[in-house]
C-alpha atoms as a PDB file:
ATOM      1  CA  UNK A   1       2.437  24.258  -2.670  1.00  0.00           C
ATOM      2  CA  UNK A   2       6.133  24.552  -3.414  1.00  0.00           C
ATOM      3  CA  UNK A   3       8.842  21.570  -3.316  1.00  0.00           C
ATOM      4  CA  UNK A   4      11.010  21.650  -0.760  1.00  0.00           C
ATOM      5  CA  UNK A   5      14.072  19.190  -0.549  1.00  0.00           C
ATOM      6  CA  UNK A   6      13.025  16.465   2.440  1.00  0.00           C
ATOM      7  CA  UNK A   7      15.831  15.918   4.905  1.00  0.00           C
ATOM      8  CA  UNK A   8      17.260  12.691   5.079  1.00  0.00           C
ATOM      9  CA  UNK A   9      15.762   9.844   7.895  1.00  0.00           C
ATOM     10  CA  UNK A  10      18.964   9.014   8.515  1.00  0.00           C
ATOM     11  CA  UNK A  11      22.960   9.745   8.286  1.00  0.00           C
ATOM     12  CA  UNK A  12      24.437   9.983   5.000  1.00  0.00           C
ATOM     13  CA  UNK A  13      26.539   6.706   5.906  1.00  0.00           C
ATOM     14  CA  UNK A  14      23.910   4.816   7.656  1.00  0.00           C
ATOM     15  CA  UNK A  15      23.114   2.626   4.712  1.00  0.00           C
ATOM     16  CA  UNK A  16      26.834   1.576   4.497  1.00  0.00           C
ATOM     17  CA  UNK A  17      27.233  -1.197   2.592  1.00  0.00           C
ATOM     18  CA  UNK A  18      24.862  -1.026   0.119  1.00  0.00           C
ATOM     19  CA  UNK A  19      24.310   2.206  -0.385  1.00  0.00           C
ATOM     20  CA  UNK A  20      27.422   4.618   0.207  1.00  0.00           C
ATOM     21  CA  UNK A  21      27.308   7.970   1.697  1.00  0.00           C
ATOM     22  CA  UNK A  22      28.646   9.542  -1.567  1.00  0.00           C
ATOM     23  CA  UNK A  23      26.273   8.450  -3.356  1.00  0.00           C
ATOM     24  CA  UNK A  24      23.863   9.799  -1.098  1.00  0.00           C
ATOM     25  CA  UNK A  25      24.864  12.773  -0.829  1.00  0.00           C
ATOM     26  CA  UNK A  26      24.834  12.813  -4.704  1.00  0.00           C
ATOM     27  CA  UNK A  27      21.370  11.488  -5.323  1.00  0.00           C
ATOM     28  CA  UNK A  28      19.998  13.422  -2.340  1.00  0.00           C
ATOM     29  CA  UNK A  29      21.931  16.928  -2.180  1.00  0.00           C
ATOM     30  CA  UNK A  30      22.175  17.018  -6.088  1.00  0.00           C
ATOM     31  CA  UNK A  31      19.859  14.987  -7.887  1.00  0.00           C
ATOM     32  CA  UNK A  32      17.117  15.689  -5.822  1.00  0.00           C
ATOM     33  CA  UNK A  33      17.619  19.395  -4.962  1.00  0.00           C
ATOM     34  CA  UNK A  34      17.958  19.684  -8.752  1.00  0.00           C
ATOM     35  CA  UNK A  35      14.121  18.384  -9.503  1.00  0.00           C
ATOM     36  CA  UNK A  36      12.847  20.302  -6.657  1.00  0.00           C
ATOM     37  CA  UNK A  37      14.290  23.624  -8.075  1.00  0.00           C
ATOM     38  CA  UNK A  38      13.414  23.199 -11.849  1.00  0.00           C
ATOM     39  CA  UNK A  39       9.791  21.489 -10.417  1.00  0.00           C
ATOM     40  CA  UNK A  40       9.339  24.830  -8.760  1.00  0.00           C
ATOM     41  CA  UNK A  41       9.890  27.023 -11.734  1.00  0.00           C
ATOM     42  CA  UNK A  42       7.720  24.939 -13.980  1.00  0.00           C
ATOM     43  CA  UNK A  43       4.754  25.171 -10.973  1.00  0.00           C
ATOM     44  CA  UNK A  44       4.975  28.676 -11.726  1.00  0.00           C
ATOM     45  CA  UNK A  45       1.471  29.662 -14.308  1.00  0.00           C
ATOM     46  CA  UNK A  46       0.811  26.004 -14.340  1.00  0.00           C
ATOM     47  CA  UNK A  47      -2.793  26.262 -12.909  1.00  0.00           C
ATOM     48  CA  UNK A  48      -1.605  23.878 -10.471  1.00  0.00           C
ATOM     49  CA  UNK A  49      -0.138  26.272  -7.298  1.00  0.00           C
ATOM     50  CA  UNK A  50      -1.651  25.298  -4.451  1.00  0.00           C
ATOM     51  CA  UNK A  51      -2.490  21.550  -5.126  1.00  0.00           C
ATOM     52  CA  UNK A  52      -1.062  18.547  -3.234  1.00  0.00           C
ATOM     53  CA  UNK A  53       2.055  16.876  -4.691  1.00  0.00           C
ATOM     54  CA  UNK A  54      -0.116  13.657  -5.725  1.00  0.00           C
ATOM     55  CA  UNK A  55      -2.382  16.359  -7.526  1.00  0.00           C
ATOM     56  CA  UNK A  56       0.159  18.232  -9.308  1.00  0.00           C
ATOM     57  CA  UNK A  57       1.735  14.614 -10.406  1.00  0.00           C
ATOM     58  CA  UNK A  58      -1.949  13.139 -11.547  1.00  0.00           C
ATOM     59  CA  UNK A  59      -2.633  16.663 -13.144  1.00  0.00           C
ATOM     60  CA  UNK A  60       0.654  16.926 -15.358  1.00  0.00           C
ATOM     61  CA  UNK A  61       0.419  13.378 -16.483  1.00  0.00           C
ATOM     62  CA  UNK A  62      -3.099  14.100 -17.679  1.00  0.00           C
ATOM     63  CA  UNK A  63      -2.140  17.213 -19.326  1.00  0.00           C
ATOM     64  CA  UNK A  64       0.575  15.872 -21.094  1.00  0.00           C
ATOM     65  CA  UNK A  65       3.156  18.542 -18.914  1.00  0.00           C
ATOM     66  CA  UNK A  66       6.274  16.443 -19.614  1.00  0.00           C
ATOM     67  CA  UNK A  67       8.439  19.078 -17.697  1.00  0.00           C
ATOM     68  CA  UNK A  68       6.400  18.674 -14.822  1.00  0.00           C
ATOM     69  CA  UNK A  69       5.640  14.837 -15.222  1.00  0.00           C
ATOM     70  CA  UNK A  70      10.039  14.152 -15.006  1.00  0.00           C
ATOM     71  CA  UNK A  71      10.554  16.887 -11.857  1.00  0.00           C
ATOM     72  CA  UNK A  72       7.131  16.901  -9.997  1.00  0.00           C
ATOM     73  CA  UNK A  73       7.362  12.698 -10.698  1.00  0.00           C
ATOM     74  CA  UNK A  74      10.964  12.864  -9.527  1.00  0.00           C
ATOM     75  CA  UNK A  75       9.875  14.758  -6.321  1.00  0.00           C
ATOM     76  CA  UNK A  76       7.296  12.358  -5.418  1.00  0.00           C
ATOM     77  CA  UNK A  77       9.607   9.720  -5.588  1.00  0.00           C
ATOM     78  CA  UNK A  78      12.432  10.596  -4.370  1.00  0.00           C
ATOM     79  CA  UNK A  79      10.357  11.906  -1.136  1.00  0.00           C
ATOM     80  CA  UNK A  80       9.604   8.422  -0.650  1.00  0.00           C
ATOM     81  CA  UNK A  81      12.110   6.642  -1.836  1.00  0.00           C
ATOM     82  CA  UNK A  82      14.703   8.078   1.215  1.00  0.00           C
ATOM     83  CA  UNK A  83      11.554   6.438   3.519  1.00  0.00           C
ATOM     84  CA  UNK A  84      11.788   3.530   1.603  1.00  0.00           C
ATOM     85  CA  UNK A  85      15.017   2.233   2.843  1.00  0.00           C
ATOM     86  CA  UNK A  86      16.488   2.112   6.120  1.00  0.00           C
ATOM     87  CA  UNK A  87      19.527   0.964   8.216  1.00  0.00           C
ATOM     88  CA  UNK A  88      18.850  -3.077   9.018  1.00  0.00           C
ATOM     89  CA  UNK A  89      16.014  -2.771   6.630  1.00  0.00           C
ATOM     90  CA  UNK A  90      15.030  -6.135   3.961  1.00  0.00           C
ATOM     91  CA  UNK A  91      14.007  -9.425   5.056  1.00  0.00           C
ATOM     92  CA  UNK A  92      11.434 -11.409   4.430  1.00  0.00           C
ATOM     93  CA  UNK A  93       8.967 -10.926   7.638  1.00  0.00           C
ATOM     94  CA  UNK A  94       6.177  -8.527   6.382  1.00  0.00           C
ATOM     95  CA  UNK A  95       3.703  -6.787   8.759  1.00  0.00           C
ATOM     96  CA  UNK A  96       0.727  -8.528   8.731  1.00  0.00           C
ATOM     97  CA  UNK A  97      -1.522  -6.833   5.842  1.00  0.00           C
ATOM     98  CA  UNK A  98       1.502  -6.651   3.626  1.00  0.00           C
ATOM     99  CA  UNK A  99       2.382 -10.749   3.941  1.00  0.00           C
ATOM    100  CA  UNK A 100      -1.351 -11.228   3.702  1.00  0.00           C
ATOM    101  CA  UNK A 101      -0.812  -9.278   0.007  1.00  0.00           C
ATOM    102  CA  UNK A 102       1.857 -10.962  -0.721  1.00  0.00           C
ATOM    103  CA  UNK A 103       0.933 -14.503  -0.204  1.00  0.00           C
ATOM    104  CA  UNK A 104      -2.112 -13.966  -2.261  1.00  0.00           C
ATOM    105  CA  UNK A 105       0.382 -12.488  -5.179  1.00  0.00           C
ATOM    106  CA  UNK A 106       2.490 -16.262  -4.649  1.00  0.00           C
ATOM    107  CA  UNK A 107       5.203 -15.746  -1.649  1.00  0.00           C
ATOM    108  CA  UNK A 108       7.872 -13.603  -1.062  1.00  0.00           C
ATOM    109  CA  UNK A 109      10.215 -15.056  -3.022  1.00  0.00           C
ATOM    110  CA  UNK A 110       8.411 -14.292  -6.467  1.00  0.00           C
ATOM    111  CA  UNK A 111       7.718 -10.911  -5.118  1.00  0.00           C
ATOM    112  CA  UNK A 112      11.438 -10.517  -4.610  1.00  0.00           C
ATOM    113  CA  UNK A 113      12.506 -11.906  -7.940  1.00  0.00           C
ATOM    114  CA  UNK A 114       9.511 -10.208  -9.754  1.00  0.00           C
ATOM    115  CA  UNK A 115      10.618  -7.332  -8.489  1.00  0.00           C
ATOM    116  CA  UNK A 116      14.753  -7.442  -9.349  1.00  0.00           C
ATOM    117  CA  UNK A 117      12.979  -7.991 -12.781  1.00  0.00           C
ATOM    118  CA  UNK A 118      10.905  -5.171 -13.506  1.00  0.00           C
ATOM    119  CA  UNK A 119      13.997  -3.009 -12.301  1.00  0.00           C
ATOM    120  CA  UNK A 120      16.466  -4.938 -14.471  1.00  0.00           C
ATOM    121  CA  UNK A 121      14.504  -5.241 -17.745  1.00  0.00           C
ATOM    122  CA  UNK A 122      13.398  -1.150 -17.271  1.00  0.00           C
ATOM    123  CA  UNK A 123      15.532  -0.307 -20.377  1.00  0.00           C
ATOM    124  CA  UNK A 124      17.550   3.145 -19.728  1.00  0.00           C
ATOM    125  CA  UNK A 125      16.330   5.063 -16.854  1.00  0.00           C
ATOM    126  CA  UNK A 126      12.926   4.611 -14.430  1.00  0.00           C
ATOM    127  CA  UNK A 127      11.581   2.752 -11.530  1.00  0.00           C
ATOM    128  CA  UNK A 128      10.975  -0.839 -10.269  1.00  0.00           C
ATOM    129  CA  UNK A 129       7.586  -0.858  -8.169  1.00  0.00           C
ATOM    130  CA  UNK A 130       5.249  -2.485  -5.833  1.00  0.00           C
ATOM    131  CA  UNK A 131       1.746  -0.818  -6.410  1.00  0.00           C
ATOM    132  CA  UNK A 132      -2.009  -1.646  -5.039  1.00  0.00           C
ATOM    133  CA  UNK A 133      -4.050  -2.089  -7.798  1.00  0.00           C
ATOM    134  CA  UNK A 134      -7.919  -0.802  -8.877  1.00  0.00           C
ATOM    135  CA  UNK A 135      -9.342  -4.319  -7.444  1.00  0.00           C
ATOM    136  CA  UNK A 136      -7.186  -3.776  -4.260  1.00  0.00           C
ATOM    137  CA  UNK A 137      -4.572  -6.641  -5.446  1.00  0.00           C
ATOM    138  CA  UNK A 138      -0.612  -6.336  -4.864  1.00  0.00           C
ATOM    139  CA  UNK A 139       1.188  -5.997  -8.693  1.00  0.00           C
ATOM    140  CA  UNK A 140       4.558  -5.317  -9.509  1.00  0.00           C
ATOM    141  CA  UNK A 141       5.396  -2.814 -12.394  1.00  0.00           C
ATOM    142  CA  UNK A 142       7.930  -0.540 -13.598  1.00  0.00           C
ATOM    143  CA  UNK A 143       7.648   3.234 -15.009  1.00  0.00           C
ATOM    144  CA  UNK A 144      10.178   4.941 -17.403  1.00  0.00           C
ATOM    145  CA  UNK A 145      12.254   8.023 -16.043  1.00  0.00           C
ATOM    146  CA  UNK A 146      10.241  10.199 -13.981  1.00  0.00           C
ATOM    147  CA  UNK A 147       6.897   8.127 -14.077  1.00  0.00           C
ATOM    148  CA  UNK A 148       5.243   6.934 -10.928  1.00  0.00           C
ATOM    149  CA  UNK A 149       1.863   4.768 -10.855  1.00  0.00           C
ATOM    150  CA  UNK A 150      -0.075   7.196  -9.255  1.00  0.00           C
ATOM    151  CA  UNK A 151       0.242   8.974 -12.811  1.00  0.00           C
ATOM    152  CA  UNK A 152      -1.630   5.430 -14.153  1.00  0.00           C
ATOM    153  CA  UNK A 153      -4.074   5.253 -11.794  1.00  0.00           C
ATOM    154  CA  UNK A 154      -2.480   3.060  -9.045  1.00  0.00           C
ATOM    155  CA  UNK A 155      -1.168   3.428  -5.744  1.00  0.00           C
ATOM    156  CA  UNK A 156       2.768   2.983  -4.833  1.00  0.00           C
ATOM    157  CA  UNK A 157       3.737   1.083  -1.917  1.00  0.00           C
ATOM    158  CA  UNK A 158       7.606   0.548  -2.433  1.00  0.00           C
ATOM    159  CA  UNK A 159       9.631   1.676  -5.333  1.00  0.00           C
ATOM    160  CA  UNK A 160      13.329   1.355  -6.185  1.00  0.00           C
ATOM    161  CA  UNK A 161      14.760   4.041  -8.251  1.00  0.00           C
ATOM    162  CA  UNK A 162      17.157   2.428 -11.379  1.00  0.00           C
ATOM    163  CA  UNK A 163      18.037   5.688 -13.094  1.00  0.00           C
ATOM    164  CA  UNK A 164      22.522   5.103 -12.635  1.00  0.00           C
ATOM    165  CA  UNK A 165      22.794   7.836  -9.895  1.00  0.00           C
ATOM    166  CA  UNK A 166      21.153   5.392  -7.393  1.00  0.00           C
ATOM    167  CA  UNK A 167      23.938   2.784  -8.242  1.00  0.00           C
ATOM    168  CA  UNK A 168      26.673   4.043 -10.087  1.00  0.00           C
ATOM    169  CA  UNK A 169      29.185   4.463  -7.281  1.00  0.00           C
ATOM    170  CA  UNK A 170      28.774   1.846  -5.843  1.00  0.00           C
ATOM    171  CA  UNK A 171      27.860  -1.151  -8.531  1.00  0.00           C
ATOM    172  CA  UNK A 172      29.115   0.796 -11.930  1.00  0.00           C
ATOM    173  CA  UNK A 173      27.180  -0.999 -14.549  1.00  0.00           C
ATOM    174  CA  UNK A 174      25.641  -4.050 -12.203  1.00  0.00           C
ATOM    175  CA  UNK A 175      21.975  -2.789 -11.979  1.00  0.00           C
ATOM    176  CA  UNK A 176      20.796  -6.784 -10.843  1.00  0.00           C
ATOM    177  CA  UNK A 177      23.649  -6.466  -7.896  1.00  0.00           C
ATOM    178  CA  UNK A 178      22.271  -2.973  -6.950  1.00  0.00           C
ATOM    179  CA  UNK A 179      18.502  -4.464  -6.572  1.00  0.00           C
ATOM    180  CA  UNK A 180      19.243  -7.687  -5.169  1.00  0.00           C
ATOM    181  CA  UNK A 181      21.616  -6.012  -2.041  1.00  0.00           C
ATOM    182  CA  UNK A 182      18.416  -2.859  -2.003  1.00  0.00           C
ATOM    183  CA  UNK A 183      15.771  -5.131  -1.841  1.00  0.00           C
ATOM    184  CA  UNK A 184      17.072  -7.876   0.717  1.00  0.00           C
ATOM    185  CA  UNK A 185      19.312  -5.291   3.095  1.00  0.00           C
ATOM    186  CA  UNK A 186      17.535  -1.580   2.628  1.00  0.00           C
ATOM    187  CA  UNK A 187      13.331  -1.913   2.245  1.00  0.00           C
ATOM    188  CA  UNK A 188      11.810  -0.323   5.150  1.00  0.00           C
ATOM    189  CA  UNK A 189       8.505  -2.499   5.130  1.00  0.00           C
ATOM    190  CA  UNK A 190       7.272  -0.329   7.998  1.00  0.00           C
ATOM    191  CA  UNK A 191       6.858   2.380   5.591  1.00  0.00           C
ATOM    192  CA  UNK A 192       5.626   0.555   2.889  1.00  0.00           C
ATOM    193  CA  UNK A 193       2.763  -0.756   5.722  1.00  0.00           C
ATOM    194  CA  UNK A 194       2.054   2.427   6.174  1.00  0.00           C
ATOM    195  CA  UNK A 195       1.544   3.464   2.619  1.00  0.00           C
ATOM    196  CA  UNK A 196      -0.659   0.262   2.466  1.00  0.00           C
ATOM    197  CA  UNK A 197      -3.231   1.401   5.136  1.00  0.00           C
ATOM    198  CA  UNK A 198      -3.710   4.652   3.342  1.00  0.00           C
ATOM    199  CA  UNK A 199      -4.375   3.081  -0.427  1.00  0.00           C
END
């Protein structure tokens, strides 16, 4: 396979307040296009043309290809990080599976603040995540820069990307700010439901 830049679900603006359109069209146009093209070069006499995107990421993790572990990572989650989020998104009602998951983790509310955590005490750049463990349980986790669980062994249901060009628009330095308004006003739990059926 080769990367190819995903469109956007949605209007650069549409996640107006909380995320701006400039710094969507940073992260996605720039940032984003920017992985895809160096991910694409590097795919090039790696072994690993023709793979799926979760292969090439489990493959270049295992082989220690960190060139490929930062852009094929950052393609992965970037892809669906834009289906992460979504105009109206947040809140705490959960489709039914996921609030089953989540109760048995200890509530919503200790998801939530778990969560703000793992992206707040992720020291320089990475990823705040909600993953479904080996024994099938709900965890929450982090990953530095271009790291994703899959690489580890787990499945990714939601993850919130901390590197500064997801915030630095619009919060400067206030990474807490940045999760807290993400996490209550952006998470598309329909997509994260249907990430859940398929782990």
């Amino acid at each position: 396979m080769t990367f190819k830049l995903p469109e956007l679900p949605y209007a650069y603006d549409a996640l107006q307040p909380y995320m701006s359109a400039e710094t969507l069209q940073f992260h996605h146009d720039k940032h984003h296009q920017a992985y895809v093209d160096t991910g694409n070069k590097l795919l090039q006499g790696s072994g690993l043309e023709g793979k799926s995107l979760e292969e090439i990421v489990k493959a270049a993790y295992a082989n220690k290809n960190q060139g490929l572990i930062n852009n094929a990572g950052q393609h992965y989650n970037h892809t669906h990080f834009w289906n992460w989020m979504k105009k109206g998104g947040g809140g705490n009602k959960l489709p039914g599976k996921l609030e089953k998951l989540v109760q048995e983790y200890g509530g919503y509310d200790k998801v939530r603040a778990d969560f703000i955590n793992a992206g707040v005490t992720q020291f320089g750049s990475g990823w705040a995540w909600l993953i479904i463990n080996s024994e099938g349980k709900l965890e929450v986790t982090k990953t530095p820069n271009g790291e994703n669980p899959l690489m580890y062994g787990s499945q990714p249901i939601l993850g919130c990307d901390v590197w500064e060009h997801s915030y630095y628009i619009d919060y400067r330095n206030a990474r807490p700010k940045y999760l807290e308004a993400w996490f209550d006003n952006l998470v598309n739990w329909e997509y994260v439901e249907s990430l859940l059926e398929k782990a």
